[in-house]
C-alpha atoms as a PDB file:
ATOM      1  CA  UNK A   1    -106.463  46.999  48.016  1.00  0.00           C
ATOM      2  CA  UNK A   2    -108.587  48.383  45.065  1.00  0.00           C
ATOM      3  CA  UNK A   3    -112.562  47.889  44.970  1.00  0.00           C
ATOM      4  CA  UNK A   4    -112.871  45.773  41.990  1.00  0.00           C
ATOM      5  CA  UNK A   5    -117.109  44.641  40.910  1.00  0.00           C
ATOM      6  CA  UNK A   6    -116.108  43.306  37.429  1.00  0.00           C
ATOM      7  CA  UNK A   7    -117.022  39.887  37.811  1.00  0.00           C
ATOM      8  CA  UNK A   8    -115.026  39.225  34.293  1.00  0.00           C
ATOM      9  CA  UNK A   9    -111.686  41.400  34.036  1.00  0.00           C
ATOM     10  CA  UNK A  10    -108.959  42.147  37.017  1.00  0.00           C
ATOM     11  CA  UNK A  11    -108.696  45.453  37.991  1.00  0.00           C
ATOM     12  CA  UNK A  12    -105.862  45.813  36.325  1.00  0.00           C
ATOM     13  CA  UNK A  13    -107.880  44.649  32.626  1.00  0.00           C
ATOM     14  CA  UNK A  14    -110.548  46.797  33.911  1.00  0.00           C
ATOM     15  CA  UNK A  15    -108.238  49.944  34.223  1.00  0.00           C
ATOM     16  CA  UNK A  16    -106.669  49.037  30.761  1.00  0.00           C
ATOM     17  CA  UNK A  17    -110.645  49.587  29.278  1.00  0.00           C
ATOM     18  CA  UNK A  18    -111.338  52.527  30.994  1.00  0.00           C
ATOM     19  CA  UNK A  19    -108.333  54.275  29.898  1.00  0.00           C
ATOM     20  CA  UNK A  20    -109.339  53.254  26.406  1.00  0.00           C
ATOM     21  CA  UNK A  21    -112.876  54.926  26.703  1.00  0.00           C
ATOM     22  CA  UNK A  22    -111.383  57.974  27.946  1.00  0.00           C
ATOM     23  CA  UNK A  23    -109.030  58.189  25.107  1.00  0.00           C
ATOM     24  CA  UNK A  24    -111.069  56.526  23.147  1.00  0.00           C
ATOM     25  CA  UNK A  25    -111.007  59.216  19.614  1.00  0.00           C
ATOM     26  CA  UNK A  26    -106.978  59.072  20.204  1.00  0.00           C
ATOM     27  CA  UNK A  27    -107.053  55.541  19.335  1.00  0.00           C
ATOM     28  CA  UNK A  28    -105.495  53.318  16.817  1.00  0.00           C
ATOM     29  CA  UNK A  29    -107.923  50.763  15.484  1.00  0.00           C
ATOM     30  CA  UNK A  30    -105.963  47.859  17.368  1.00  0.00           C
ATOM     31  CA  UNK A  31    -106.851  49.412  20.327  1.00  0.00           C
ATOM     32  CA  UNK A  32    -110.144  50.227  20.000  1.00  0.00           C
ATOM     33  CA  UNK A  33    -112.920  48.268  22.352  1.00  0.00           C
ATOM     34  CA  UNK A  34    -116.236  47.141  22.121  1.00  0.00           C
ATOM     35  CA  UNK A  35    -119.349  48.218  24.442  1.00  0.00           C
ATOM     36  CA  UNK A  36    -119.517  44.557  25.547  1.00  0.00           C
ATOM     37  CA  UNK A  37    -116.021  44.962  26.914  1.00  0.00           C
ATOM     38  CA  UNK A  38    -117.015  48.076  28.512  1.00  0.00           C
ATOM     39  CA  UNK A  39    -120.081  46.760  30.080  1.00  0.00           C
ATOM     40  CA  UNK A  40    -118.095  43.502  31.454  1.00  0.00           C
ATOM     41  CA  UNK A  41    -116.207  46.481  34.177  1.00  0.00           C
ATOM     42  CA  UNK A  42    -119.495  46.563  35.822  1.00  0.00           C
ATOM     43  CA  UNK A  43    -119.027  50.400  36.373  1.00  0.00           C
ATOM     44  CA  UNK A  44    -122.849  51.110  35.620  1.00  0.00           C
ATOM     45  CA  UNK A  45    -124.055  53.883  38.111  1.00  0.00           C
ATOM     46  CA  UNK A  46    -122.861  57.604  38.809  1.00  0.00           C
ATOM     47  CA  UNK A  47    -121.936  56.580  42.841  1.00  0.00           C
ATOM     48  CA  UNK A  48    -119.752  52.888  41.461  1.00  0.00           C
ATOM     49  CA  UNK A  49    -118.120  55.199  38.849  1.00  0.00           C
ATOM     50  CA  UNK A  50    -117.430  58.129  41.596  1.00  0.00           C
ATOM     51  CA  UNK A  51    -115.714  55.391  43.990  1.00  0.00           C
ATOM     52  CA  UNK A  52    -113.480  54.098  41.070  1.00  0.00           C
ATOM     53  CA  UNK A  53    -112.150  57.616  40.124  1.00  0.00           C
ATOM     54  CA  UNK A  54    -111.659  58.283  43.933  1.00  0.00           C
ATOM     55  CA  UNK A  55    -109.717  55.051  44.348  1.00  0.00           C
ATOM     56  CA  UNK A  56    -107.499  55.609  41.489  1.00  0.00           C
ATOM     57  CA  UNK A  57    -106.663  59.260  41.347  1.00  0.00           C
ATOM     58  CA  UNK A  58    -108.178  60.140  44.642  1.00  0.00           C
ATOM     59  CA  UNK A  59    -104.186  60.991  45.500  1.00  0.00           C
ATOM     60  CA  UNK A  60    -103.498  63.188  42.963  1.00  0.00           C
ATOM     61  CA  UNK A  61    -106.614  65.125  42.165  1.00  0.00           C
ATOM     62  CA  UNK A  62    -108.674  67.363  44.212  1.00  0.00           C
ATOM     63  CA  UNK A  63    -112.235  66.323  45.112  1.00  0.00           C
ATOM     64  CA  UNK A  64    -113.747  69.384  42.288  1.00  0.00           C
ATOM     65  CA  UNK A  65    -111.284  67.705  40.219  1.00  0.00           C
ATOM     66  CA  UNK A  66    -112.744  64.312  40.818  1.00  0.00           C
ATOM     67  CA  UNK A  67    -116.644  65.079  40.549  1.00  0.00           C
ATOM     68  CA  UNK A  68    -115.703  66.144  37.395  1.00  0.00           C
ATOM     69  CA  UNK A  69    -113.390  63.191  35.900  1.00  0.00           C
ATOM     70  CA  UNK A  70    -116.615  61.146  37.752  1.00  0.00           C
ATOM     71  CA  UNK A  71    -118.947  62.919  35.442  1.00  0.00           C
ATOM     72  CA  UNK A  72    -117.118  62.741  32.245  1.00  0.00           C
ATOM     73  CA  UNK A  73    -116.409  59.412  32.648  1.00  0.00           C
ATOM     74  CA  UNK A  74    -119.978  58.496  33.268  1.00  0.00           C
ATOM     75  CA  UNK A  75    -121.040  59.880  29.906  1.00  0.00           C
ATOM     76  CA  UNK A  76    -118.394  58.130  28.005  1.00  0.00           C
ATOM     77  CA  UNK A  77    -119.180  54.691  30.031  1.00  0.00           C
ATOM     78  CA  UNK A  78    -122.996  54.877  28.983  1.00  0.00           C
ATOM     79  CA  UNK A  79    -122.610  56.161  25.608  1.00  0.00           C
ATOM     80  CA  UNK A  80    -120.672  52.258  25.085  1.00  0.00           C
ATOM     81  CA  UNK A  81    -123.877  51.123  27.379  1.00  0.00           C
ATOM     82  CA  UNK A  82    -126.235  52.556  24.558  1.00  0.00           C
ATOM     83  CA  UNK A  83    -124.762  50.816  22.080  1.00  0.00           C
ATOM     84  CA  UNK A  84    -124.615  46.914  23.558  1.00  0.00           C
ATOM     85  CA  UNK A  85    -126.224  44.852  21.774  1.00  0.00           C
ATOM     86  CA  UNK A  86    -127.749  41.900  24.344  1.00  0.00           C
ATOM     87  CA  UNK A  87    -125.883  38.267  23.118  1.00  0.00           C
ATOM     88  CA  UNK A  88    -125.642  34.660  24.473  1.00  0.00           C
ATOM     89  CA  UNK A  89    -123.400  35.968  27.467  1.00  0.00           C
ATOM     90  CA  UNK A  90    -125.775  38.836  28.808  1.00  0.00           C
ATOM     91  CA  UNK A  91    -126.589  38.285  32.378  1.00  0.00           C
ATOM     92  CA  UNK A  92    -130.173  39.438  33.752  1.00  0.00           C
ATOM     93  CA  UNK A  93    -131.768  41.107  36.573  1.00  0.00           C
ATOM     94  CA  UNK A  94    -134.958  39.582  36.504  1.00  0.00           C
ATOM     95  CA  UNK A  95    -138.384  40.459  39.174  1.00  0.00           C
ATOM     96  CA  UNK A  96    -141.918  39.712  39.642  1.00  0.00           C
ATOM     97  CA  UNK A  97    -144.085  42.317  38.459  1.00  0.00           C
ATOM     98  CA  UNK A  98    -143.293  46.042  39.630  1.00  0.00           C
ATOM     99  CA  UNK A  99    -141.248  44.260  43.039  1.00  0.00           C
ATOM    100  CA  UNK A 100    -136.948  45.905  43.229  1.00  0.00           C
ATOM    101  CA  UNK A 101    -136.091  42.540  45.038  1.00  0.00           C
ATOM    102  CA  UNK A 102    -135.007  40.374  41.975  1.00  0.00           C
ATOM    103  CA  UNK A 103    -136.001  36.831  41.421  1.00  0.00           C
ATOM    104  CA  UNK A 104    -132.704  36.227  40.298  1.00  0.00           C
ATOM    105  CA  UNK A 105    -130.236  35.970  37.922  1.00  0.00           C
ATOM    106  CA  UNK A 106    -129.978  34.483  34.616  1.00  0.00           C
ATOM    107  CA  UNK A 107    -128.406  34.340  31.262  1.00  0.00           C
ATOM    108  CA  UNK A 108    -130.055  35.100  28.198  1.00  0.00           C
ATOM    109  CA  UNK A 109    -129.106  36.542  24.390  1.00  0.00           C
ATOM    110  CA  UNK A 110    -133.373  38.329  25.170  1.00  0.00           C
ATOM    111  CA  UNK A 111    -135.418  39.990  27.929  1.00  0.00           C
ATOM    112  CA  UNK A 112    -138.310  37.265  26.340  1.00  0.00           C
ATOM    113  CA  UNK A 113    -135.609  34.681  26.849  1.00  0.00           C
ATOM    114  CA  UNK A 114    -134.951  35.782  30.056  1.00  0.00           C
ATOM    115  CA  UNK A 115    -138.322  35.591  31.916  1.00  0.00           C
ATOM    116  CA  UNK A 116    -139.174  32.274  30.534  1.00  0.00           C
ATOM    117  CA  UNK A 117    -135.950  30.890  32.035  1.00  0.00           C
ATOM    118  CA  UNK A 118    -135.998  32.836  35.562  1.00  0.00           C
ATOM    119  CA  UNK A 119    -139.630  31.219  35.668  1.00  0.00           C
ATOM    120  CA  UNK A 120    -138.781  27.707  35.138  1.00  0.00           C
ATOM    121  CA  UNK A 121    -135.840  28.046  37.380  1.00  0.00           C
ATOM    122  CA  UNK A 122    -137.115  30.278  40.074  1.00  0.00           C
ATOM    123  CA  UNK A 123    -140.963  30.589  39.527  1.00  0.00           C
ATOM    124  CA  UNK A 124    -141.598  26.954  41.488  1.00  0.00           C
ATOM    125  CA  UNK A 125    -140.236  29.214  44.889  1.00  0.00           C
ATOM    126  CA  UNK A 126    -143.377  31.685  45.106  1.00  0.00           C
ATOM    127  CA  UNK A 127    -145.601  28.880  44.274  1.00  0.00           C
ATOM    128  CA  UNK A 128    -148.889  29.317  47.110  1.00  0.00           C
ATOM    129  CA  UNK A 129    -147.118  32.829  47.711  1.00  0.00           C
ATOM    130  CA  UNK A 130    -147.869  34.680  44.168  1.00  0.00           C
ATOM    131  CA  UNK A 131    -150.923  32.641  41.947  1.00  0.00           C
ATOM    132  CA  UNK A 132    -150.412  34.897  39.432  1.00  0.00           C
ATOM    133  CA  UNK A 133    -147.007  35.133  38.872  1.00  0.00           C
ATOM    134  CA  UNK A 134    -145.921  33.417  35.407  1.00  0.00           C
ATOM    135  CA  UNK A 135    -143.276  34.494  32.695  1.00  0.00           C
ATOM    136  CA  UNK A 136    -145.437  37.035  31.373  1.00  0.00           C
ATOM    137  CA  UNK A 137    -145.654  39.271  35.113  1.00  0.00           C
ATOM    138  CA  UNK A 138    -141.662  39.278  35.002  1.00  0.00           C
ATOM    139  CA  UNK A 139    -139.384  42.134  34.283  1.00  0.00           C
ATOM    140  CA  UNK A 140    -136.274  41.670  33.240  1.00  0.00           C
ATOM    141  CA  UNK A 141    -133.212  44.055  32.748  1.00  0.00           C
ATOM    142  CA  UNK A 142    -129.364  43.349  31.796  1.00  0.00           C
ATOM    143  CA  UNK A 143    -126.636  44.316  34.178  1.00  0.00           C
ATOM    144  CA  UNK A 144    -123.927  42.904  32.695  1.00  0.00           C
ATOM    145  CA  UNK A 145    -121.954  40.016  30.976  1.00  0.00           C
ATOM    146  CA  UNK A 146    -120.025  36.911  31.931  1.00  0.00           C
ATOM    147  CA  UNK A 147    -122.584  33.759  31.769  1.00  0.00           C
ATOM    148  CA  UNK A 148    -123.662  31.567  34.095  1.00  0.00           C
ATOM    149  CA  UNK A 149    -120.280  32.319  36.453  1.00  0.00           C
ATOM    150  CA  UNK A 150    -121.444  35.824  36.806  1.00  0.00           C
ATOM    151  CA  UNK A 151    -125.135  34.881  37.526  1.00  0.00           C
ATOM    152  CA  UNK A 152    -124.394  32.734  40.034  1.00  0.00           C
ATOM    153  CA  UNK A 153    -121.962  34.954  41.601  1.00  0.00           C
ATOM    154  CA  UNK A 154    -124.843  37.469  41.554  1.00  0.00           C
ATOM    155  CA  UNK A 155    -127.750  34.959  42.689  1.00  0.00           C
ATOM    156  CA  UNK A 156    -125.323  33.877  45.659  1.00  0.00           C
ATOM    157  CA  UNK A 157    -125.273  37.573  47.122  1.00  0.00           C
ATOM    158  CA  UNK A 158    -128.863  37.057  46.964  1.00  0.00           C
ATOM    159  CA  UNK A 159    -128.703  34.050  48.941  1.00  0.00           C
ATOM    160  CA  UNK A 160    -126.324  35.701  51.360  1.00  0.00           C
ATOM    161  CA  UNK A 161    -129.077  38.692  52.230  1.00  0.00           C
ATOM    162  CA  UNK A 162    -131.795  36.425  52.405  1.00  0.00           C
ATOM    163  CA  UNK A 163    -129.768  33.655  54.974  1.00  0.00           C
ATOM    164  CA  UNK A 164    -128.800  36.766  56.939  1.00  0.00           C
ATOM    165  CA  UNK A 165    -133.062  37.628  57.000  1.00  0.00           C
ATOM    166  CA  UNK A 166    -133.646  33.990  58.182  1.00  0.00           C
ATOM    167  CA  UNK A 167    -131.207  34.760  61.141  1.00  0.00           C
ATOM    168  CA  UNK A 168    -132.784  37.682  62.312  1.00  0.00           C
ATOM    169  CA  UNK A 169    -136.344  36.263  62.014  1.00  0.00           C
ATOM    170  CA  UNK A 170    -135.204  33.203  63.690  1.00  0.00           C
ATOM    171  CA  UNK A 171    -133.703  35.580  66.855  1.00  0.00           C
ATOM    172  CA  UNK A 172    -137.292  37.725  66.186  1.00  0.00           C
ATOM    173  CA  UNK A 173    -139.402  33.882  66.502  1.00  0.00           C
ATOM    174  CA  UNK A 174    -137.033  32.810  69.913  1.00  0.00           C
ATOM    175  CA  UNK A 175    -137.735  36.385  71.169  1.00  0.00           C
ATOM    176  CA  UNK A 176    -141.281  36.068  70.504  1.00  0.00           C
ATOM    177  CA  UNK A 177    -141.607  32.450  72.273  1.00  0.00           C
ATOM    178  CA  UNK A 178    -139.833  33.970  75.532  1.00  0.00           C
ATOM    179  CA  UNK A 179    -142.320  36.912  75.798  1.00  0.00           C
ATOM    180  CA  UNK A 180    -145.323  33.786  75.399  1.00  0.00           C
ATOM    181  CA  UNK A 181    -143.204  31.925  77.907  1.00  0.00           C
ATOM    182  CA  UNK A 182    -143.133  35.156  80.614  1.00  0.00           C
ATOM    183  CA  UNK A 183    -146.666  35.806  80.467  1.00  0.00           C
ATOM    184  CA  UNK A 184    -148.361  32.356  80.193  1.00  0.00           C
ATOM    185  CA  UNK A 185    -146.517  31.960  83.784  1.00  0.00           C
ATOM    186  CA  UNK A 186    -147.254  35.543  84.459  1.00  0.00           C
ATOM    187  CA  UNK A 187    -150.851  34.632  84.039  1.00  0.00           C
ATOM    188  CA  UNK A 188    -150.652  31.481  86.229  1.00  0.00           C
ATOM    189  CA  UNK A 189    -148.830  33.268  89.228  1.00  0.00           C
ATOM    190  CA  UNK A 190    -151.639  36.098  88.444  1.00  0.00           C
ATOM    191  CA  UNK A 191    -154.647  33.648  88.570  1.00  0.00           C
ATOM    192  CA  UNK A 192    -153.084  32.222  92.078  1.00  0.00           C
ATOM    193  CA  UNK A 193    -154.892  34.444  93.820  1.00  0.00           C
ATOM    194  CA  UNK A 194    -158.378  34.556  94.825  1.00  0.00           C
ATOM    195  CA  UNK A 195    -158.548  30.494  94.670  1.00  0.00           C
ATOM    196  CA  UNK A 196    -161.296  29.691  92.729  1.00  0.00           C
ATOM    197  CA  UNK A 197    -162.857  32.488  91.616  1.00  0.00           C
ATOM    198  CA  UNK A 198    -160.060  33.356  89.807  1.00  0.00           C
ATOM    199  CA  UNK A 199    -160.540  32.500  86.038  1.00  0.00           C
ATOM    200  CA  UNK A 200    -157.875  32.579  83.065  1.00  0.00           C
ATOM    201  CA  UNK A 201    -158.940  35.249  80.786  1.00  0.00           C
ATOM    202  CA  UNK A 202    -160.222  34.513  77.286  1.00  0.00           C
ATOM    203  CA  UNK A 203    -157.557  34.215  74.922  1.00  0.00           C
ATOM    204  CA  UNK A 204    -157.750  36.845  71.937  1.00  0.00           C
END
């Protein structure tokens, strides 16, 4: 089974458009495609563009022979990348400030338009945590196409890490409570002896 991270095409529609951007100047003009199609794949970087060549030819080309398609391909892919042109359908990355973990995901024909809607949607969630944060303080950068579908498919692997934080942080705060648990009695059995002159030590 074939690694597919369009969020729009199957792989097989996705193999289709890359074929056609590596023959791209053989062409007829019915064929041609348009950087929004090509940017709807969701091969953006040099490693998700390596993977796809090694899944697809990996069997009948050497691994020289595969750096190389990888880097050829790569240029072609982001010379269509150059040339989007944001619309309606453009799905954001959008963060607070200079911070990599994103906010979230919206969908926006602007980067402007973008910030103002990740802050009324998601801005309410850092409120008491970030006083300064408001439309203004966001970044925002587009990663692809596909609407809402595909931001919400994007925001829920968000929700996914963060669940999977809560889980460990829970297991850190039960931990936590066991260690007070061992030495509050550690302390009592401790302060046994002596009788009275033994005193519980200042917390702190």
């Amino acid at each position: 089974m074939r690694t597919n991270i369009s969020f729009v095409y199957s792989i097989e529609e996705v193999d289709t458009i890359i074929d056609r951007v590596w023959n791209w100047k053989y062409l007829k003009a019915h064929q041609k495609i348009t950087p929004k199609q090509v940017v709807a794949t969701g091969l953006t970087s040099w490693a998700e563009i390596r993977d796809y060549v090694a899944e697809r030819w990996g069997c009948e080309m050497t691994l020289v022979g595969q750096k190389m398609r990888t880097n050829k391909l790569y240029q072609k892919i982001h010379k269509f990348r150059r040339e989007f042109v944001p619309d309606s359908d453009t799905v954001w990355r959008v963060v607070p400030g200079s911070s990599y973990n994103p906010l979230g995901f919206v969908v926006s024909a602007s980067s402007v338009g973008a910030k103002n809607t990740a802050f009324t949607i998601y801005g309410w969630a850092l409120a008491g945590v970030d006083d300064k944060l408001s439309a203004d303080t966001l970044s925002a950068e587009w990663v692809g196409v596909g609407g809402w579908e595909e931001a919400r498919k994007r925001n829920v692997d968000i929700a996914t890490d963060m669940q999977a934080r809560i889980g460990r942080y829970e297991r850190e705060i039960t931990q936590a409570q066991k260690n007070i648990d061992l030495y509050r009695n550690r302390i009592a059995a401790l302060l046994t002896v002596g009788g009275e002159e033994a005193r519980e030590p200042e917390e702190g």
